[in-house]
N, C-alpha and C. Protein backbone atom coordinates (compact mmCIF):
# COMPACT_ATOMS: atom_id res chain seq x y z
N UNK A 1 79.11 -8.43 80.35
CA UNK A 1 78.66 -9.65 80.99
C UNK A 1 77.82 -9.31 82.20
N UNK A 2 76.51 -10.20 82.65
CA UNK A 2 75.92 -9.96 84.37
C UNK A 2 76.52 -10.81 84.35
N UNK A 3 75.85 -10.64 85.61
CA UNK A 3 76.56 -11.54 87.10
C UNK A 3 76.33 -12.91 86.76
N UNK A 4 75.35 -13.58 86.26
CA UNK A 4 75.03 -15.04 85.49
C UNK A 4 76.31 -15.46 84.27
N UNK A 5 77.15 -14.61 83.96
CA UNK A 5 77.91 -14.76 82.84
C UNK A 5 77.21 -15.06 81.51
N UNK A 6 76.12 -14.51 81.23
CA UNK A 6 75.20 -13.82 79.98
C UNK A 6 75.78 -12.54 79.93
N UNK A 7 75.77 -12.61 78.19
CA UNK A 7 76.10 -11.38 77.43
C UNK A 7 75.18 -10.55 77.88
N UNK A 8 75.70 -8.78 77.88
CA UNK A 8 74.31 -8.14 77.93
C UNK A 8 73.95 -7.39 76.67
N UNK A 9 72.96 -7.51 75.72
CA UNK A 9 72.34 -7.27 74.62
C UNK A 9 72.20 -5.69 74.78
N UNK A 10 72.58 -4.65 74.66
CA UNK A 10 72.46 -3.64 74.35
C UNK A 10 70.55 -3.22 73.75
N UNK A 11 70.02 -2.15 74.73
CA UNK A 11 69.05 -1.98 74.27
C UNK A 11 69.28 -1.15 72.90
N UNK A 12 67.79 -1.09 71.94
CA UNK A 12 67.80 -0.81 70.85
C UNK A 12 67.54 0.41 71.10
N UNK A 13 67.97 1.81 70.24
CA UNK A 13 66.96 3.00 70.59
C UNK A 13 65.88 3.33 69.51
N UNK A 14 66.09 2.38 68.46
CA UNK A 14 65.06 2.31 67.98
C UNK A 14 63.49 2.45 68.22
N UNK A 15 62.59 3.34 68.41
CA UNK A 15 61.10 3.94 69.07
C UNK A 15 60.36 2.85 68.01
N UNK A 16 59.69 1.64 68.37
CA UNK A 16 58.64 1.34 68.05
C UNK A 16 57.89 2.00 67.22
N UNK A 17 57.17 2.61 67.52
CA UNK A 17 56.27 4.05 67.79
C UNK A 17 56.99 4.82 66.34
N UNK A 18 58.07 5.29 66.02
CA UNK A 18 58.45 6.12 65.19
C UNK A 18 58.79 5.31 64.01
N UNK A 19 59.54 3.96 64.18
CA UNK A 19 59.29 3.14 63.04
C UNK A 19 58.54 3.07 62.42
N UNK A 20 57.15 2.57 62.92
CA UNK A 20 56.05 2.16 62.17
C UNK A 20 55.25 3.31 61.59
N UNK A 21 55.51 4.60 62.25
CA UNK A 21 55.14 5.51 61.48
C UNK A 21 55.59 5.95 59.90
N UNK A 22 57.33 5.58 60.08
CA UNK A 22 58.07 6.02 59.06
C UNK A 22 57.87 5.16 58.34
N UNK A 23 57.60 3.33 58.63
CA UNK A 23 56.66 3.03 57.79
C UNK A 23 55.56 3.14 56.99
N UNK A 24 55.13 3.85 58.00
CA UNK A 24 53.35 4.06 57.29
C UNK A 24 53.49 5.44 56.32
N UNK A 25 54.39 6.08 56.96
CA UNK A 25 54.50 7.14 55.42
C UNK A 25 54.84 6.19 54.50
N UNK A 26 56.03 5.38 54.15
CA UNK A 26 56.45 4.67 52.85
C UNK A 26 55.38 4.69 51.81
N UNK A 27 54.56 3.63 52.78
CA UNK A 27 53.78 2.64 51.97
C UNK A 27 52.52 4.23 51.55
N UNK A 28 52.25 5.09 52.07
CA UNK A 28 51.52 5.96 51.68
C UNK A 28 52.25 6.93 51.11
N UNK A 29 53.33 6.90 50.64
CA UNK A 29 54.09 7.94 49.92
C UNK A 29 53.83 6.89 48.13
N UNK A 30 54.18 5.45 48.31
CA UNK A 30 54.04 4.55 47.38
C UNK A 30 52.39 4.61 47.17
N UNK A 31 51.70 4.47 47.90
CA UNK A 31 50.23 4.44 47.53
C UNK A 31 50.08 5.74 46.56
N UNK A 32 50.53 7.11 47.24
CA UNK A 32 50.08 7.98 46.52
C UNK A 32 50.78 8.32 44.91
N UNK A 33 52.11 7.68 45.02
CA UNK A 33 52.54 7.82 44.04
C UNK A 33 52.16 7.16 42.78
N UNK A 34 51.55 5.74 43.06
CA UNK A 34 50.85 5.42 42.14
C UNK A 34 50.06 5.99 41.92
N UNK A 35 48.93 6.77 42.83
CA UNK A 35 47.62 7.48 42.56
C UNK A 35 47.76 8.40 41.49
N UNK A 36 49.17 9.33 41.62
CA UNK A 36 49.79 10.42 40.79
C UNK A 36 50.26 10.02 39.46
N UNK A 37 50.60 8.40 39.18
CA UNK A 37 51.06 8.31 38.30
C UNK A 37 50.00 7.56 37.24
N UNK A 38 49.53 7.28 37.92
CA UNK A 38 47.83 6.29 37.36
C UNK A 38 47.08 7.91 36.45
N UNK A 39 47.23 8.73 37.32
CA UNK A 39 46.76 10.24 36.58
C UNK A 39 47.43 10.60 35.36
N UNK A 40 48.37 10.73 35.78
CA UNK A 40 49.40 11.51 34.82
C UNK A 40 49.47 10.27 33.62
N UNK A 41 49.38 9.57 33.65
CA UNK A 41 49.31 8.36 32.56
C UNK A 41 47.48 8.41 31.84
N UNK A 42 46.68 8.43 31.93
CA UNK A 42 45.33 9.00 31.84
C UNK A 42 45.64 9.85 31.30
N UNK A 43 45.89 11.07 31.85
CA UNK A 43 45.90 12.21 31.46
C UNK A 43 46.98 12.80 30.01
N UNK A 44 48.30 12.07 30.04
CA UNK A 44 48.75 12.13 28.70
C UNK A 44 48.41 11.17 27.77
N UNK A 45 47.63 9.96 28.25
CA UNK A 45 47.44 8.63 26.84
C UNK A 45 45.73 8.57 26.56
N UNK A 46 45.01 9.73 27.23
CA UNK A 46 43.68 9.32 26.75
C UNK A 46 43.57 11.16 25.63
N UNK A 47 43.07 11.02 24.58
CA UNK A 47 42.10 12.06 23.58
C UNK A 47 41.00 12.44 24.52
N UNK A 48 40.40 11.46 25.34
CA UNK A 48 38.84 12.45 25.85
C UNK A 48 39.30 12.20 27.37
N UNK A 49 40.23 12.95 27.38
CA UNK A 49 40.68 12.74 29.60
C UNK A 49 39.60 13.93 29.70
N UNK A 50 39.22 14.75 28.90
CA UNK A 50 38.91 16.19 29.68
C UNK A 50 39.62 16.93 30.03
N UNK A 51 38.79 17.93 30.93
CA UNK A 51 39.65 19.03 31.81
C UNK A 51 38.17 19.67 32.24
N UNK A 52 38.90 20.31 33.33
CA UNK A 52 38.00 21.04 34.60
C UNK A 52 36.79 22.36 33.92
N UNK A 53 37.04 22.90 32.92
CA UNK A 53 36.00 23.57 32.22
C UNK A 53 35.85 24.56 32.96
N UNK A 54 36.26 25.09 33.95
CA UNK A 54 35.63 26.19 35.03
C UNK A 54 34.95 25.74 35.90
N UNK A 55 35.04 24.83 36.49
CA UNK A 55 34.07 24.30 37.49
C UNK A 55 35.19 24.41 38.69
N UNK A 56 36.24 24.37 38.70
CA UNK A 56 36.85 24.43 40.26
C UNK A 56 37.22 25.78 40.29
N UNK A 57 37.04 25.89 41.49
CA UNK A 57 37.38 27.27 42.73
C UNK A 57 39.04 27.31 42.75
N UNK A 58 39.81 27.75 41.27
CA UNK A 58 41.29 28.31 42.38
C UNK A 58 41.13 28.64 43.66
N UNK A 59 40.14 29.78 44.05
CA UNK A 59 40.64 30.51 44.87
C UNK A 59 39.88 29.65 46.09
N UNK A 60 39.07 28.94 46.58
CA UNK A 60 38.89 27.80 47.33
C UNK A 60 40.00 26.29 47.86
N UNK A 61 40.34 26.69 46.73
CA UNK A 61 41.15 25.74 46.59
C UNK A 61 42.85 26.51 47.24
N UNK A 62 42.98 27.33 47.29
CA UNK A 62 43.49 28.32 47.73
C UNK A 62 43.74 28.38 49.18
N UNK A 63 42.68 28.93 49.24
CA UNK A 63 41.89 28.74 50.63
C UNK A 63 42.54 27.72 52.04
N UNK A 64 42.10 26.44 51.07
CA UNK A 64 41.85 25.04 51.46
C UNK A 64 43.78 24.59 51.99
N UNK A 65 44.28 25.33 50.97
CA UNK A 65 45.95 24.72 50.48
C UNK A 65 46.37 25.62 51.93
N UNK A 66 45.72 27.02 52.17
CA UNK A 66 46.19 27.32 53.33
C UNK A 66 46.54 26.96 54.42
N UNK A 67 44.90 26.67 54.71
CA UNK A 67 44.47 25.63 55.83
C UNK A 67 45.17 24.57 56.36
N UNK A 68 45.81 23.82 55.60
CA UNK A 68 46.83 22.63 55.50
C UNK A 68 47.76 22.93 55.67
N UNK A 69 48.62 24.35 55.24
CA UNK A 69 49.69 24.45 55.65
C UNK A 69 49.49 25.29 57.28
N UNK A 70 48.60 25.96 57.69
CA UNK A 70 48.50 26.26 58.75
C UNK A 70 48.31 24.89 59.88
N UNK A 71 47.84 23.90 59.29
CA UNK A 71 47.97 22.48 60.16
C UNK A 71 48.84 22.24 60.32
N UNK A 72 50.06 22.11 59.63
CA UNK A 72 51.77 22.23 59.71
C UNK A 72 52.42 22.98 60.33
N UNK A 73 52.14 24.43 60.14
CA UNK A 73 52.91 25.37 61.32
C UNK A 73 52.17 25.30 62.76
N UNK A 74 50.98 24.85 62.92
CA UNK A 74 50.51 24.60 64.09
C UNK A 74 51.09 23.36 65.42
N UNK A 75 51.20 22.22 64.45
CA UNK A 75 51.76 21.16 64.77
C UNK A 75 52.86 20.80 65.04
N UNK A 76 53.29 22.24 64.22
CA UNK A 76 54.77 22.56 64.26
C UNK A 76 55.42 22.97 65.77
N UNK A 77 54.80 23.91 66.13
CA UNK A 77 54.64 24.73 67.31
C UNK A 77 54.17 23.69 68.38
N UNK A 78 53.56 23.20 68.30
CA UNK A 78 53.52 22.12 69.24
C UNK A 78 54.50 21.35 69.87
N UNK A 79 55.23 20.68 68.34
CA UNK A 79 56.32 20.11 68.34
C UNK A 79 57.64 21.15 69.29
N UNK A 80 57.47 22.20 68.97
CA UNK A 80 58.87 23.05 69.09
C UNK A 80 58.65 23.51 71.00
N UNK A 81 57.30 23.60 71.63
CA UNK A 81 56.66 24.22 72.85
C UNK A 81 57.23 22.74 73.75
N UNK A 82 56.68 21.59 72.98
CA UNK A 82 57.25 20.02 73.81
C UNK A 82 58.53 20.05 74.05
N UNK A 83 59.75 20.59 72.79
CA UNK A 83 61.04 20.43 73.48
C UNK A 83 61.78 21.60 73.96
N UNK A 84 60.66 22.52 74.08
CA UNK A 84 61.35 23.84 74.91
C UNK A 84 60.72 23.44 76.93
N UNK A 85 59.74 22.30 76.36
CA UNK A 85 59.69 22.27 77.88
C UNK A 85 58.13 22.91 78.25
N UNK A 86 57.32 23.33 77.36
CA UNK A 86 56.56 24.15 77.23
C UNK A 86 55.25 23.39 78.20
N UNK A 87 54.55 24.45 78.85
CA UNK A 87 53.09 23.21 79.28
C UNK A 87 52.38 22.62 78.77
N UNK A 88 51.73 21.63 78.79
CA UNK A 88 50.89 20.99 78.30
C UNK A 88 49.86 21.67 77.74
N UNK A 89 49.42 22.63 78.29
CA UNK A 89 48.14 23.77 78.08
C UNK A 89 48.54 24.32 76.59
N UNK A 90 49.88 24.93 76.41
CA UNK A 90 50.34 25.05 75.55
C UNK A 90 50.16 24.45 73.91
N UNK A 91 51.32 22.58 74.76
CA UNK A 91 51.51 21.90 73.66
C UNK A 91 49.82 21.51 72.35
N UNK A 92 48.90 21.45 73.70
CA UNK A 92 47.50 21.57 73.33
C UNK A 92 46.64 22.29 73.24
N UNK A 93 47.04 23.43 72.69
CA UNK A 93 46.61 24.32 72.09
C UNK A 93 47.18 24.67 70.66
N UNK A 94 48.21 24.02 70.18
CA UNK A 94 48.50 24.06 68.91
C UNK A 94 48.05 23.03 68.42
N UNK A 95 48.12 22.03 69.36
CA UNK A 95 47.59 20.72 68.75
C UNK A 95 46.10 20.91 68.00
N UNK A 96 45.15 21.49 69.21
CA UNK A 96 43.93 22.39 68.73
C UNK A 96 43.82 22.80 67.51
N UNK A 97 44.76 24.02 67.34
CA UNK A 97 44.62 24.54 66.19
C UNK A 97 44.52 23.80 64.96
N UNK A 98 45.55 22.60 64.86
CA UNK A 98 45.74 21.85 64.16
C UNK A 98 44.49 21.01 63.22
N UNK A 99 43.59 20.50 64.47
CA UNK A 99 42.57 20.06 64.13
C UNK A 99 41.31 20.89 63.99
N UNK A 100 41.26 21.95 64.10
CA UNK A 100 40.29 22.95 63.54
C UNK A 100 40.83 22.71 62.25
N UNK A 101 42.12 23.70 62.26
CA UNK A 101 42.54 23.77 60.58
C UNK A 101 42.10 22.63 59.99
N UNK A 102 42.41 21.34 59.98
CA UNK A 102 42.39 20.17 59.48
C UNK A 102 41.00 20.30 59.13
N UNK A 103 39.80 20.43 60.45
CA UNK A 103 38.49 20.39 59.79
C UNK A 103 37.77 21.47 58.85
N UNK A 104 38.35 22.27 59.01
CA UNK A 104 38.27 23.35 57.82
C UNK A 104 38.73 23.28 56.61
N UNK A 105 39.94 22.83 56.23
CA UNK A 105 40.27 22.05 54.97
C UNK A 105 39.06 21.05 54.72
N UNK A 106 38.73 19.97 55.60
CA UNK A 106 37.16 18.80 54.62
C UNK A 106 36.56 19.76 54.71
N UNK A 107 36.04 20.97 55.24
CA UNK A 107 34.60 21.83 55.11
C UNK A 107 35.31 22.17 53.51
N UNK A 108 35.90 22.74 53.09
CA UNK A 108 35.99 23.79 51.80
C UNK A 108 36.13 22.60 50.98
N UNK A 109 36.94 21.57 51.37
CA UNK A 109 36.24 20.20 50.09
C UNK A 109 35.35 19.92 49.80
N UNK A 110 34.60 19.61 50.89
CA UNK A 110 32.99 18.89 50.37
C UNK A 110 32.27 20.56 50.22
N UNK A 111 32.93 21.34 50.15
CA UNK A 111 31.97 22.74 49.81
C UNK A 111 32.53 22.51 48.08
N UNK A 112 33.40 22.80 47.97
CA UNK A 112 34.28 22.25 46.42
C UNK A 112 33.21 21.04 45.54
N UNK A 113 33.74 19.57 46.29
CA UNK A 113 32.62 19.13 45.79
C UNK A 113 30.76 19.07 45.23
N UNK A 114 30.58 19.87 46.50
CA UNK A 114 29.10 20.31 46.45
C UNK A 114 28.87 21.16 45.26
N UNK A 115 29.87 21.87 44.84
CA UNK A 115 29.66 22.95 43.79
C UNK A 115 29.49 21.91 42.28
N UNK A 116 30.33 21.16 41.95
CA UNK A 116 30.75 19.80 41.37
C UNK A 116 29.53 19.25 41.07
N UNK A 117 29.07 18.91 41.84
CA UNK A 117 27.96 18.22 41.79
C UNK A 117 26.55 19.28 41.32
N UNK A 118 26.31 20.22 42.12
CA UNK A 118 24.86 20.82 41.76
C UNK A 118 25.49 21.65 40.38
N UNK A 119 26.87 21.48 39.95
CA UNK A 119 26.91 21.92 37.72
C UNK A 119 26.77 20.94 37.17
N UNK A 120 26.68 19.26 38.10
CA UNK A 120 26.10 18.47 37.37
C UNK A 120 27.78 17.93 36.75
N UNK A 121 28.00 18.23 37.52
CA UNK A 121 29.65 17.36 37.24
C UNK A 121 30.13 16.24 38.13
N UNK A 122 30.40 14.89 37.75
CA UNK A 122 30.08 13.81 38.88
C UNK A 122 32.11 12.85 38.13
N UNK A 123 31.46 12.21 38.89
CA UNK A 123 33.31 11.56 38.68
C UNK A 123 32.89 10.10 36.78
N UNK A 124 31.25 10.34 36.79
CA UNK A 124 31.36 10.12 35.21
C UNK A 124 31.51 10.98 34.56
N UNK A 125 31.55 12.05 34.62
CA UNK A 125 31.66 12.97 33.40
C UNK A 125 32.54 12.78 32.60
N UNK A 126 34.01 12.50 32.82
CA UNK A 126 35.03 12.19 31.77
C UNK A 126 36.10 11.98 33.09
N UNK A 127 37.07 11.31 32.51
CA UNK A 127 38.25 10.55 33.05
C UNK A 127 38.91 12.11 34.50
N UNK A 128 38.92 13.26 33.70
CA UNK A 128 39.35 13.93 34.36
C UNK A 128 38.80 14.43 35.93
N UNK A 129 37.27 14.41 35.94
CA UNK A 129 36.75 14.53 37.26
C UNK A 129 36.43 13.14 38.08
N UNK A 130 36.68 11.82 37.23
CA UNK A 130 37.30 10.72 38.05
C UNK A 130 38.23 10.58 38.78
N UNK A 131 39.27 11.42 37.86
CA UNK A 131 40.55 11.34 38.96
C UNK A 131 40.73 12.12 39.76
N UNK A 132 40.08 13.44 39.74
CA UNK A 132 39.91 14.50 40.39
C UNK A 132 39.10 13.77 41.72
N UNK A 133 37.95 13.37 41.58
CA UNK A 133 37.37 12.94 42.73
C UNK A 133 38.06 11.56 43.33
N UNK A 134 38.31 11.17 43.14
CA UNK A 134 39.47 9.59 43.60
C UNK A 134 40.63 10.56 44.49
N UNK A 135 41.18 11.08 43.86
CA UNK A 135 42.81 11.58 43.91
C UNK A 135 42.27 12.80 45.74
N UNK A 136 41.29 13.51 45.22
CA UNK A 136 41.05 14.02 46.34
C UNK A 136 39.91 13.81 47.44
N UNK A 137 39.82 12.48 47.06
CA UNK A 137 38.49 12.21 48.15
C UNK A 137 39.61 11.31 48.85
N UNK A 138 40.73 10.73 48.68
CA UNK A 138 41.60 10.13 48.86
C UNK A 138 42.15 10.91 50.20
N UNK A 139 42.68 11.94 49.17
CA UNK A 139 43.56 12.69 50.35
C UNK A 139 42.47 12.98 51.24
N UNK A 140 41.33 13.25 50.83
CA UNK A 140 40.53 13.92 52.10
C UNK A 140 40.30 12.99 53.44
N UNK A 141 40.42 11.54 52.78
CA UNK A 141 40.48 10.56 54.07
C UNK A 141 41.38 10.55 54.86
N UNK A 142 42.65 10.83 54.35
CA UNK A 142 43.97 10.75 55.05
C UNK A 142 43.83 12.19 56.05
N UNK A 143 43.76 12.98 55.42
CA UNK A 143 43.61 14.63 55.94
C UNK A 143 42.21 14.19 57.31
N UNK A 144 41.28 13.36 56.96
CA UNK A 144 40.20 13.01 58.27
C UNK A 144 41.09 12.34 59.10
N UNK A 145 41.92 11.40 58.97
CA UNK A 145 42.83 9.91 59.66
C UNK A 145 43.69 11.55 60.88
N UNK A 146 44.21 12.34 59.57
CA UNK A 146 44.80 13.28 60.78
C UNK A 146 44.62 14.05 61.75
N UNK A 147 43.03 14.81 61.38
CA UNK A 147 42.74 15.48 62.26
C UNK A 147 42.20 14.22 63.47
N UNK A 148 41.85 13.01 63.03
CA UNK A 148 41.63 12.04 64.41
C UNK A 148 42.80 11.74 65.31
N UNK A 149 43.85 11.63 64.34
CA UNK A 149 45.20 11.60 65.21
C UNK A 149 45.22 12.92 66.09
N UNK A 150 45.10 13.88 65.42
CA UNK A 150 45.83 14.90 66.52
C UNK A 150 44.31 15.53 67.18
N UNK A 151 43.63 15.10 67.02
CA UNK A 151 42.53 14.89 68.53
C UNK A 151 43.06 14.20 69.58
N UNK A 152 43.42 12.50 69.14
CA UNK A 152 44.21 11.88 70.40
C UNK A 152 45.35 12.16 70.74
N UNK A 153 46.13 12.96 69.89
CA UNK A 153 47.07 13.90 70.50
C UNK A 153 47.41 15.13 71.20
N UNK A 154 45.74 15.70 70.90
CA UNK A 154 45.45 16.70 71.64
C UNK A 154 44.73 16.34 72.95
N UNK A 155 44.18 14.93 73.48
CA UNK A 155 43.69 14.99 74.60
C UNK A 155 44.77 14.28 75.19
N UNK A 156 46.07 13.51 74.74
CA UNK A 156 46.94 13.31 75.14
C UNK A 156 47.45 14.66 76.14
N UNK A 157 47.83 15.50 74.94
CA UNK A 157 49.07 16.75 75.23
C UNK A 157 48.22 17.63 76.66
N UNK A 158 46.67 17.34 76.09
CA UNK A 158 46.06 18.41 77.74
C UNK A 158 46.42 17.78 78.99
N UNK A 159 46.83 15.93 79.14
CA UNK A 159 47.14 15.59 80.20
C UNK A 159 48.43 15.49 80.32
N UNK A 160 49.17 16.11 79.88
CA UNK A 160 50.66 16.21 79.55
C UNK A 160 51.37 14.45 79.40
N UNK A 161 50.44 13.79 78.63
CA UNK A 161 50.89 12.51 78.27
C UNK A 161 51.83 12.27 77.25
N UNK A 162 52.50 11.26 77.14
CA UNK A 162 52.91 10.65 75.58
C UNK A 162 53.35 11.77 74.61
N UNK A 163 54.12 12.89 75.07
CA UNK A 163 54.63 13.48 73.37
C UNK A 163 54.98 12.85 72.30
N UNK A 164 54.44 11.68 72.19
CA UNK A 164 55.48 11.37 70.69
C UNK A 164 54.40 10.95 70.12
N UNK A 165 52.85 11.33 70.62
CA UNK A 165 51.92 10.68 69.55
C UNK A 165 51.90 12.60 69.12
N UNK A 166 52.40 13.61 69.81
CA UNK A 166 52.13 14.50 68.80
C UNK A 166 53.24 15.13 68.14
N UNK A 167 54.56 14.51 68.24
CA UNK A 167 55.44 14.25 67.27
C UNK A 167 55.53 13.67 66.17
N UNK A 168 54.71 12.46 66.08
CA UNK A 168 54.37 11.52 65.04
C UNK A 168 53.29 12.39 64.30
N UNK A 169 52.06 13.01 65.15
CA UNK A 169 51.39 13.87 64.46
C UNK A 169 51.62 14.95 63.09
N UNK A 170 53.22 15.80 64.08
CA UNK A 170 53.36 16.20 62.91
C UNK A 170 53.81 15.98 62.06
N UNK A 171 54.84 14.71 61.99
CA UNK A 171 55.58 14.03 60.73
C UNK A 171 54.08 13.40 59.54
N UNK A 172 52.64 13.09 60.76
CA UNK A 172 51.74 12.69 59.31
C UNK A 172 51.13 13.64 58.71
N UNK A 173 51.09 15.26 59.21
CA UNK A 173 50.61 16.20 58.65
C UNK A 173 51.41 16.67 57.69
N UNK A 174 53.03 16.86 57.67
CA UNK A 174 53.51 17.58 56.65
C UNK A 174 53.61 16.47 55.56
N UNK A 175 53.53 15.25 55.82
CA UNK A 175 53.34 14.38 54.40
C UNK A 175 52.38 15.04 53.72
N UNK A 176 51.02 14.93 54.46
CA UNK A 176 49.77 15.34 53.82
C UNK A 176 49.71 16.54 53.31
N UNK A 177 50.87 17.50 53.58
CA UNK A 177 50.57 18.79 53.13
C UNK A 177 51.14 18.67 52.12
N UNK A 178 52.55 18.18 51.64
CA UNK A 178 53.45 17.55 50.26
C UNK A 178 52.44 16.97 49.38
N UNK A 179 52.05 15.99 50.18
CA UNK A 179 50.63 15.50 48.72
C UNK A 179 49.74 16.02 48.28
N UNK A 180 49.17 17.02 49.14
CA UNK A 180 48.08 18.45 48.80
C UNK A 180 49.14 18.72 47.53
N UNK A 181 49.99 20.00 48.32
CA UNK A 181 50.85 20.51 47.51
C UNK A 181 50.65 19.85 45.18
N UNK A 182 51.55 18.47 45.71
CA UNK A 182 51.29 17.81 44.46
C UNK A 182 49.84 18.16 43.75
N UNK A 183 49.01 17.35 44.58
CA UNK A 183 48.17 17.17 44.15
C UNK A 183 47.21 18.13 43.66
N UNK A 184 46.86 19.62 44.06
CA UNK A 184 47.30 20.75 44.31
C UNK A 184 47.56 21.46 42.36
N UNK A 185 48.84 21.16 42.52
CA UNK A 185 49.36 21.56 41.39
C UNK A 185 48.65 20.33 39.78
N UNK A 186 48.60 19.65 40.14
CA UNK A 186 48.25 19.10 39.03
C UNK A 186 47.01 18.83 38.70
N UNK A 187 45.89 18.97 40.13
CA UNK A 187 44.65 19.66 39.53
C UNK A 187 44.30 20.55 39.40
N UNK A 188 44.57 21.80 39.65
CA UNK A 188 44.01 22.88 39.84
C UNK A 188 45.04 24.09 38.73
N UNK A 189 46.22 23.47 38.74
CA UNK A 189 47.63 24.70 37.97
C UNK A 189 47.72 24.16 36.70
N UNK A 190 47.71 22.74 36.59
CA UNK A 190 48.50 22.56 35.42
C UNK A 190 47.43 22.45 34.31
């Protein structure tokens, strides 16, 4: 009770801020899963889905899968420097890394794509480099959405502001690296 004899409502510790994130994975864990399953349905119910013919770069692709996971252990480190207490100089400097890596992953895509294109392979060619280009021009937006996040998390972290936009950072990078991963495997392995 206060002093007015009103109940007192217990604050929530519920973070705003971390909700709506864990939202925004959902609905992009559901987005992508349809994306994956819209494929995989194509891909076992059509006779002319295609297939890649030699036109993609395993080892680019390789490359690329690195890159992404080095955005993760970067972000990671960030994460781990914030609750050791670490400086800001620090926390933003992994953050850094993060978004290099990140922009180095779209460089080896649209280098990927570019190859795609001058063999004269376009997202008509057959069902399979439709979904190929959908499925990863897709992720490549999300993978851009991140490295913009952890820019403003990196000019955050240099003023030793707001850790939790580069906490949230890394909870949206290792999604994106899970959906690589997937995605990953079922264009390029399987």
């Amino acid at each position: 009770m206060t002093a007015h004899g009103a109940v007192a409502v217990p604050r929530s510790r519920l973070d705003p801020a971390r909700l709506g994130v864990w939202l925004l994975l959902v609905t992009e864990a559901m987005f992508f899963a349809g994306l994956i399953a819209a494929y995989l349905v194509l891909r076992e119910g059509s006779s002319n889905f295609g297939a890649p013919a030699g036109h993609l770069s395993l080892r680019l692709a390789a490359v690329a899968t690195l890159m992404l996971a080095c955005c993760s252990l970067c972000i990671s480190r960030a994460d781990v420097a914030l609750t050791r207490k670490r400086g800001p100089r620090i926390v933003a400097s992994w953050v850094l890394r993060t978004v290099l890596f990140g922009g180095l992953f779209l460089c080896l895509l649209a280098v990927e794509w570019r190859e795609c294109f001058k063999a004269g392979v376009t997202p008509r060619t057959n069902l399979y480099w439709s979904s190929f280009f959908v499925l990863t021009g897709v992720h490549g937006l999300h993978v851009f959405g991140g490295v913009l996040w952890a820019a403003w998390a990196w000019a955050s972290a240099r003023r030793g502001l707001n850790p939790v936009r580069t906490q949230l950072a890394a909870l949206y990078w290792h999604f994106v690296d899970v959906v690589w991963l997937v995605l990953f495997t079922l264009l390029y392995l399987v």
